[in-house]
Protein backbone atom coordinates (compact mmCIF):
# COMPACT_ATOMS: atom_id res chain seq x y z
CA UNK A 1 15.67 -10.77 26.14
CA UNK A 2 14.72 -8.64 23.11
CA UNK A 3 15.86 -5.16 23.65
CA UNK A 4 13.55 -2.41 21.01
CA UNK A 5 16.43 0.43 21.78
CA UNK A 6 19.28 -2.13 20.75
CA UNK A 7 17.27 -4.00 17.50
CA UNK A 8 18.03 -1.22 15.06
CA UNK A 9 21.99 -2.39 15.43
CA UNK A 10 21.55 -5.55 15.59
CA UNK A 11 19.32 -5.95 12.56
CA UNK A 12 21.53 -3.70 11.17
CA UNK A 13 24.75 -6.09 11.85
CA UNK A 14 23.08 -9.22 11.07
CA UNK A 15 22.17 -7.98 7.61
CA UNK A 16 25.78 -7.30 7.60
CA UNK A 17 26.75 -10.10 7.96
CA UNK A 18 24.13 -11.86 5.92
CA UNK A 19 22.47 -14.08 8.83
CA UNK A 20 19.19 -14.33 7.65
CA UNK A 21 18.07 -17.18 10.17
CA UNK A 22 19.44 -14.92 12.95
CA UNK A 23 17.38 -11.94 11.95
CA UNK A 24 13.84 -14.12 11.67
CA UNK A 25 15.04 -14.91 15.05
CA UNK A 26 15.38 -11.30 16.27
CA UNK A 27 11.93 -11.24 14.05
CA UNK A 28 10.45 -13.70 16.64
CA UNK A 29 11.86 -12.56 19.94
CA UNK A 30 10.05 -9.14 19.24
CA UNK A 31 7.19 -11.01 18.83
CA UNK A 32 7.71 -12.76 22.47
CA UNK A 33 7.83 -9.67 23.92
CA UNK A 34 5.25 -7.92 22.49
CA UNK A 35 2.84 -11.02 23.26
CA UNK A 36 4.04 -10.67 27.13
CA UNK A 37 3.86 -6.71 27.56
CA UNK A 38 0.64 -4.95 28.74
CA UNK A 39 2.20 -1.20 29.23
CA UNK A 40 0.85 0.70 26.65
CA UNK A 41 4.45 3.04 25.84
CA UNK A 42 6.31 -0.25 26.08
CA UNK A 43 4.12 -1.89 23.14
CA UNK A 44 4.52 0.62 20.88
CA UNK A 45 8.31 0.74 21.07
CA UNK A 46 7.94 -2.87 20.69
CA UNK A 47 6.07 -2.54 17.41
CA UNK A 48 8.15 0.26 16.57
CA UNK A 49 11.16 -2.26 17.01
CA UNK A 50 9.76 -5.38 15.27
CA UNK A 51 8.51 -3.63 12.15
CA UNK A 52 12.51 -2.22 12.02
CA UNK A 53 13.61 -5.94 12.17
CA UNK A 54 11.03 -7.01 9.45
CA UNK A 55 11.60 -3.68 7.18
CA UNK A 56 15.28 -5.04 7.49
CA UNK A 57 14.81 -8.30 6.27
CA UNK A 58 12.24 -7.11 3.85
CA UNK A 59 14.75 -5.01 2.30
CA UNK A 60 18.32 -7.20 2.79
CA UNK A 61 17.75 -10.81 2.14
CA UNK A 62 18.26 -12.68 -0.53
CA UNK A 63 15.64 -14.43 -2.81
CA UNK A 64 15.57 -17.86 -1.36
CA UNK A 65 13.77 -15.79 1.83
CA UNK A 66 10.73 -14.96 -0.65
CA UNK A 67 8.12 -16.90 1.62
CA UNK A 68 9.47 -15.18 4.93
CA UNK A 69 9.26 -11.59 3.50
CA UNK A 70 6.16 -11.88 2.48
CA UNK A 71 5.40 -13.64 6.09
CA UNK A 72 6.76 -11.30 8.06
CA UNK A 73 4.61 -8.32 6.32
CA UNK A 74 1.52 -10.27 6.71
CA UNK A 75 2.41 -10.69 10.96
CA UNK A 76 2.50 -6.93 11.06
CA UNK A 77 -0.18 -5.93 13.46
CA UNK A 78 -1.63 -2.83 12.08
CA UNK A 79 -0.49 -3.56 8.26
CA UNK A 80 -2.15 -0.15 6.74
CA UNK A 81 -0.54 1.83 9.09
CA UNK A 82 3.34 0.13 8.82
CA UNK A 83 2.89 0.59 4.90
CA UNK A 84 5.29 -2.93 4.50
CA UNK A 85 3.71 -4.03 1.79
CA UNK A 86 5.28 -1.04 0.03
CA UNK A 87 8.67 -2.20 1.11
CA UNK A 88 7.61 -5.74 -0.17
CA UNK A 89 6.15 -3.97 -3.22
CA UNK A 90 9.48 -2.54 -4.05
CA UNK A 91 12.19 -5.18 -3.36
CA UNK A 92 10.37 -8.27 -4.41
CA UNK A 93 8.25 -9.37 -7.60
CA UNK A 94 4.51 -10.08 -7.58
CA UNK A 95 5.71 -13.70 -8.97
CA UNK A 96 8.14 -14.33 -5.52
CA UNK A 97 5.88 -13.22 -2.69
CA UNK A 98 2.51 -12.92 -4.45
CA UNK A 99 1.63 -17.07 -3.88
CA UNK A 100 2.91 -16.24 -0.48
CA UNK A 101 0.79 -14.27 0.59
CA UNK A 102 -2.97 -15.08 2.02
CA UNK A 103 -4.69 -12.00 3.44
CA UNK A 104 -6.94 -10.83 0.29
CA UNK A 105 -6.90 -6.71 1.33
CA UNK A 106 -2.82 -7.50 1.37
CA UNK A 107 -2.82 -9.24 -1.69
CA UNK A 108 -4.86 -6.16 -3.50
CA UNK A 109 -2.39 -3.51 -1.78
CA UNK A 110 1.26 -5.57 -3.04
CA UNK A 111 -0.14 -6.23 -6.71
CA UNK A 112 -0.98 -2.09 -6.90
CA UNK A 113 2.08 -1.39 -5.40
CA UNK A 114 3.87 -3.53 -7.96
CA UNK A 115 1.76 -2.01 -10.72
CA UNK A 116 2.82 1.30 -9.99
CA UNK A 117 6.82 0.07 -9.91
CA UNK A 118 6.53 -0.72 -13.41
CA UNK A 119 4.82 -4.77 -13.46
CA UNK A 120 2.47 -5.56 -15.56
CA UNK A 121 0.37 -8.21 -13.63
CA UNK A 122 -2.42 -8.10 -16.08
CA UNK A 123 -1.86 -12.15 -16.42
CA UNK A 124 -2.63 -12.91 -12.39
CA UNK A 125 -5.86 -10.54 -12.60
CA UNK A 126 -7.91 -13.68 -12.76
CA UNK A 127 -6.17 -14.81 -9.32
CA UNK A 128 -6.70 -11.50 -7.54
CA UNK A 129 -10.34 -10.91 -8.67
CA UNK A 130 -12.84 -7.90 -8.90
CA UNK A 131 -14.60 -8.49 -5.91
CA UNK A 132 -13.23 -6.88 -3.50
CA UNK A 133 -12.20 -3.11 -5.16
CA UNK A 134 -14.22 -3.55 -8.69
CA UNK A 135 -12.37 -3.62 -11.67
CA UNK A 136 -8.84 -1.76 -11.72
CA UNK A 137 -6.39 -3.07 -14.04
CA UNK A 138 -3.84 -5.02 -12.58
CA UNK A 139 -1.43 -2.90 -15.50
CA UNK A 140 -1.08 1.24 -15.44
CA UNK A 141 -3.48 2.49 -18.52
CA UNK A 142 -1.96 4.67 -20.30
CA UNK A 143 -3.18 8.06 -18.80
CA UNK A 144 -2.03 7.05 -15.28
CA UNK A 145 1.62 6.20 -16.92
CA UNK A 146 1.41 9.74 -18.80
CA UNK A 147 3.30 11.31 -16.08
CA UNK A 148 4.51 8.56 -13.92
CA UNK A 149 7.77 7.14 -13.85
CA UNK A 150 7.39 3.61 -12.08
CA UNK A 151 11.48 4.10 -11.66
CA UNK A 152 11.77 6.95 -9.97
CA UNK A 153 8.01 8.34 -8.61
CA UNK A 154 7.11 5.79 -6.00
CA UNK A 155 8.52 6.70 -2.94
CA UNK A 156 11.71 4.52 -2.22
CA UNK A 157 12.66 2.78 1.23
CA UNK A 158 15.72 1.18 2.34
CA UNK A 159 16.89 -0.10 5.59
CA UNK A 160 16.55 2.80 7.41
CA UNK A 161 14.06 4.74 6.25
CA UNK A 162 12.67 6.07 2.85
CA UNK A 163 12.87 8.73 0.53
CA UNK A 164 11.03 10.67 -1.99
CA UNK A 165 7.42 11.75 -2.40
CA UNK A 166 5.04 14.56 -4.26
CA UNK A 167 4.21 18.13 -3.56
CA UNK A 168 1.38 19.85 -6.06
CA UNK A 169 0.67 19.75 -8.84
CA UNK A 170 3.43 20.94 -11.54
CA UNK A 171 2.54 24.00 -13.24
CA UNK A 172 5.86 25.48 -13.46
CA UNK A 173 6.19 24.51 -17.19
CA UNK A 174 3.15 26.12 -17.87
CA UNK A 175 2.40 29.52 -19.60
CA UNK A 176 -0.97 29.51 -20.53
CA UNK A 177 -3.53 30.95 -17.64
CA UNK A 178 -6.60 31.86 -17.81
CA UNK A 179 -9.27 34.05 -15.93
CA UNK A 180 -11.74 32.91 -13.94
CA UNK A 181 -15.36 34.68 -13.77
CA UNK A 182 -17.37 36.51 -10.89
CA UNK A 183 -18.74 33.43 -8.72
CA UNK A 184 -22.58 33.42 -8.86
CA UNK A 185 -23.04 35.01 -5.76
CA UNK A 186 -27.12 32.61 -5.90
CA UNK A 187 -25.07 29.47 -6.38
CA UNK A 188 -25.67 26.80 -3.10
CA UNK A 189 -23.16 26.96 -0.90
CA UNK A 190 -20.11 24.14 -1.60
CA UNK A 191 -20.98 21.05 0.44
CA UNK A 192 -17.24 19.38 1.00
CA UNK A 193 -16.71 15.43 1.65
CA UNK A 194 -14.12 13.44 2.71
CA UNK A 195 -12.68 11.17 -0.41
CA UNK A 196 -13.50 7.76 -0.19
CA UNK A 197 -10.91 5.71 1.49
CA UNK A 198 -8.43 3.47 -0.54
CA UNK A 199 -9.87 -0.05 1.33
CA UNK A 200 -13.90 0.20 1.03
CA UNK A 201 -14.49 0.70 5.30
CA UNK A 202 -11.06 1.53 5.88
CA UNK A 203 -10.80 4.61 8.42
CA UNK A 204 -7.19 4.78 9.09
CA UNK A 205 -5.27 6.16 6.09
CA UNK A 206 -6.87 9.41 6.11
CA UNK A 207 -6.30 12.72 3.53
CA UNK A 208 -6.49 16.51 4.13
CA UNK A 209 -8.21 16.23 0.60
CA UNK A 210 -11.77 17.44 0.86
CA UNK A 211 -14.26 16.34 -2.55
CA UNK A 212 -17.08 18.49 -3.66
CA UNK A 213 -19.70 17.99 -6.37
CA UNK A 214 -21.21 17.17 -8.82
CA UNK A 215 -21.61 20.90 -9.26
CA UNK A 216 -24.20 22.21 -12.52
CA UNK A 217 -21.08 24.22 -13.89
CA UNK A 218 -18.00 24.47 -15.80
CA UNK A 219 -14.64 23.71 -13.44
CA UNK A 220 -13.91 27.80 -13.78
CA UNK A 221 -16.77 28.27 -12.28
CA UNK A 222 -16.45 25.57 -9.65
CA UNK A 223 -12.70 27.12 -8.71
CA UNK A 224 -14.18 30.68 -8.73
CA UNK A 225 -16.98 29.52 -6.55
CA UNK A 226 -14.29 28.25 -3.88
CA UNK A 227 -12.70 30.94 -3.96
CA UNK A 228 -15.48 33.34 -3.03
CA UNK A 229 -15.27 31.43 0.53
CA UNK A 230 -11.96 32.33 0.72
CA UNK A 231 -9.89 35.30 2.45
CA UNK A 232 -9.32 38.46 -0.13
CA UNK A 233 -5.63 37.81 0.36
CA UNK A 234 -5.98 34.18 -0.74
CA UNK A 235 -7.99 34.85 -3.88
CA UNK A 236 -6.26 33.55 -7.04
CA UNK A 237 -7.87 35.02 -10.13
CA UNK A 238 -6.38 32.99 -12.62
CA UNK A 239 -5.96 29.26 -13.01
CA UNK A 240 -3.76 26.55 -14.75
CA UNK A 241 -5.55 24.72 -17.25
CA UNK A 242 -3.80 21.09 -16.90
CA UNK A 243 -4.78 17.58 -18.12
CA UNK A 244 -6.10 15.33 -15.48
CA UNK A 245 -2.93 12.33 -16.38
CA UNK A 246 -0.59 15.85 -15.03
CA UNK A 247 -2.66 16.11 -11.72
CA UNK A 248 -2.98 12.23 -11.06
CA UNK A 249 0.71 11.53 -9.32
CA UNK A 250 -0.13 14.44 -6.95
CA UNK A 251 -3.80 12.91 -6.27
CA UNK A 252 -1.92 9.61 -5.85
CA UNK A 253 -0.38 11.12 -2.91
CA UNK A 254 -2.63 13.11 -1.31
CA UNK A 255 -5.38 10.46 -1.54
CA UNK A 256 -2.63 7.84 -0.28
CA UNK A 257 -1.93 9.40 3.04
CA UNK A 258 0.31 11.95 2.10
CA UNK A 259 0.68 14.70 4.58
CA UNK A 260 2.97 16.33 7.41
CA UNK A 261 3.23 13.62 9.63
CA UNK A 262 1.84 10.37 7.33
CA UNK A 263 3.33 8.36 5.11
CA UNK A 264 1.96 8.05 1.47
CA UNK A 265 1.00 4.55 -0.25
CA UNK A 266 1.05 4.65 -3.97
CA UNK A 267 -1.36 1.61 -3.67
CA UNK A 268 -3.94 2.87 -1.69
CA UNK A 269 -4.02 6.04 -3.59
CA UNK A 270 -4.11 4.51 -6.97
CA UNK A 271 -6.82 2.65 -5.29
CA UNK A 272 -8.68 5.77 -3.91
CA UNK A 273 -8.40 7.44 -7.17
CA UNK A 274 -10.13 4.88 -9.21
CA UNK A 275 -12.81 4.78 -6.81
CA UNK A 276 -13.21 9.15 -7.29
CA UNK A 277 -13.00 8.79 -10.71
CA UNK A 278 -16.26 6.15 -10.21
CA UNK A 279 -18.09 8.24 -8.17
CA UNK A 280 -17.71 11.34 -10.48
CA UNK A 281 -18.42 9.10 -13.84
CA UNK A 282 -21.49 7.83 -11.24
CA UNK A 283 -20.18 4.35 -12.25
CA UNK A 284 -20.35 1.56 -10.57
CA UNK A 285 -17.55 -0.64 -8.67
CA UNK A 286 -17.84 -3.71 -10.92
CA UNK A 287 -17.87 -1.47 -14.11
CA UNK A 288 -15.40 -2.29 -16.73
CA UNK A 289 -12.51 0.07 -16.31
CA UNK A 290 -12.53 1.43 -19.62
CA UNK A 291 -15.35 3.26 -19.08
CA UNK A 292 -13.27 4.70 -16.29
CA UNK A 293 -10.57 5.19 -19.00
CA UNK A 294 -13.02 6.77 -21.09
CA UNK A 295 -14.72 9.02 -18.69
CA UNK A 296 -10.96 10.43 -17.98
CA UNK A 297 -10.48 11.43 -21.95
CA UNK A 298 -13.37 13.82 -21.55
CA UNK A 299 -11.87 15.50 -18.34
CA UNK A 300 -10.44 19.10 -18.29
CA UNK A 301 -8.95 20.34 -15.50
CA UNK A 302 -7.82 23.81 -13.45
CA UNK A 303 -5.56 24.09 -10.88
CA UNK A 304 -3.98 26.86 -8.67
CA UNK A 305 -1.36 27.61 -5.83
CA UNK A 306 -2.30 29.82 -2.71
CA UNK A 307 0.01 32.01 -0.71
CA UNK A 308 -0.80 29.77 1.92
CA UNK A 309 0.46 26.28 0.34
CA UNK A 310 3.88 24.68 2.23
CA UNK A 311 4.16 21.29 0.42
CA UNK A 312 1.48 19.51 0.95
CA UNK A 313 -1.71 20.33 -0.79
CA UNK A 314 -3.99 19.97 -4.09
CA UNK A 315 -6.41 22.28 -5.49
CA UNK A 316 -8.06 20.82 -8.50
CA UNK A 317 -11.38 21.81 -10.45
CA UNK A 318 -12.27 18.66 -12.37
CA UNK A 319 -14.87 19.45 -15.59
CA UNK A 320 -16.82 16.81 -18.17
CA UNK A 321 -17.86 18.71 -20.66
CA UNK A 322 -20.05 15.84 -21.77
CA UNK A 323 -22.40 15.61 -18.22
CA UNK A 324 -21.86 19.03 -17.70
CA UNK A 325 -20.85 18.33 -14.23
CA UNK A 326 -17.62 19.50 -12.73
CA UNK A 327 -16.13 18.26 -9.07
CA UNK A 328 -13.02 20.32 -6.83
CA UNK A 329 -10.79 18.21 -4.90
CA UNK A 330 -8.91 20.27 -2.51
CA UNK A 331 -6.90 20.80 0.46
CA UNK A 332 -3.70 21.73 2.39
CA UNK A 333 -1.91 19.93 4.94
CA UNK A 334 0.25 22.38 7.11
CA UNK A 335 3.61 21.68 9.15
């Protein structure tokens, strides 16, 4: 009988000891179980348990196991929320699990992942297809790899657990501030959206990043806009000029689930920002992504810290000098 408070061990000793069948087996008793339970505590330390066994084998075994890797992520039952096609992502190559695996949303969410640890899948593009997130290169362009180390910026997991992650964005290397002006005290009032989600209809990967805009004005007037709805106390009067490629690992995270309690997935956030960055250009889905490319070389940027930030947060004021639009994406996430 498959016992969830006992599986960590045993997954743990049959990596050990390299039995690979043994732990699909483990893999399929959790599975039994889960199928026969109807208590709603005892399913989710069931789940709990099976996705250890999986993130296990995921991790440990050898290449021959390809096929069963990828299986075993696809049998997860709530896939967005396990994030094990990160783990996948990280320990095997597009070319070993990628013809393994059939779910198309899956599929999308491994290649990013693999994109953003450094593969260049720009040759399978044809495979994976446009249709379901528009056109996002299947290869970093050069603005997201600016300031992204595929190596060491992805969040790394292991068999028990992970490690790593973002906090704001980095202005500690930089000098240069400037003031912002008086808000326009006639200006609309802000109207804040969510950010679209990295899956078109997907609901549960949500950020503590709120969107405005387009707003008729330049980004310092967008940040000092914000910050008229703010407490005195938290009033910055100065901001950061920065390059949107500097702010783009942070919004990777924070539009990827980061947070508190959540776990972040650079896939779905390189996903989610592509899909901002269309919505601000006003481009659509199928557009090529240069023009995405191309709307980002026009972008300036402002950011700012407030005495209220812990660790997780953004505050961005995004301008095209070009439109003569500017958008703030913002937010804090508090432990």
């Amino acid at each position: 009988m498959f016992d969830p408070k006992d599986s960590f061990r045993r997954s743990d000793q049959l990596a050990d000891a390299g039995d690979w069948d043994e732990l699909l087996r483990l893999h399929e008793e959790a599975d039994v179980a889960l199928a026969g339970s109807t208590d709603p505590a005892e399913r989710r330390d069931l789940e709990r348990a099976r996705g250890t066994v999986a993130s296990v084998f995921i991790v440990e075994a050898p290449a021959p196991y390809a096929a069963e890797a990828a299986r075993l992520t696809e049998r997860q039952s709530s896939q967005r929320s396990s994030l094990l096609w990160e783990v996948l992502a990280q320990h095997w190559t597009w070319g070993q699990v990628g013809p393994c695996l059939t779910d198309p949303e899956l599929r999308h969410l491994v290649a990013h992942a693999r994109v953003m640890r450094g593969e260049d899948l720009t040759n399978s593009a044809a495979e994976l297809g446009t249709e379901l997130l528009g056109d996002i290169p299947f290869a970093l362009e050069s603005w997201e790899a600016a300031f992204w180390n595929p190596q060491i910026s992805p969040k790394s997991y292991n068999r028990h657990g992970s490690a790593g992650g973002l906090t704001g964005i980095p202005t500690h290397a930089v000098t240069d501030r400037i003031p912002l002006p008086l808000p326009d005290t006639d200006a609309p009032d802000i109207a804040w959206t969510a950010p679209e989600p990295g899956l078109p209809g997907a609901v549960d990967n949500p950020s503590y990043a709120a969107v405005a805009g387009p707003l008729r004005c330049t980004a310092a007037q967008a940040a000092s806009r914000h910050f008229h709805c703010l407490p005195i106390h938290e009033r910055p009067s100065q901001a950061v000029p920065v390059t949107f490629p500097v702010a783009y690992p942070t919004l990777l995270g924070v539009l990827g689930g980061q947070g508190a309690y959540t776990s972040e997935s650079t896939a779905l956030g390189r996903i989610a920002v592509w899909r901002l960055l269309r919505r601000m250009a006003e481009l659509p889905d199928d557009c090529p992504a240069g023009a995405v490319s191309e709307y980002v070389d026009g972008l300036t940027c402002l950011t700012w810290t407030l005495t209220s930030d812990e660790i997780w947060y953004v505050h961005l004021a995004v301008e095209h000098t070009r439109t003569g639009t500017s958008w703030l994406i913002d937010g804090q996430d508090i432990d």
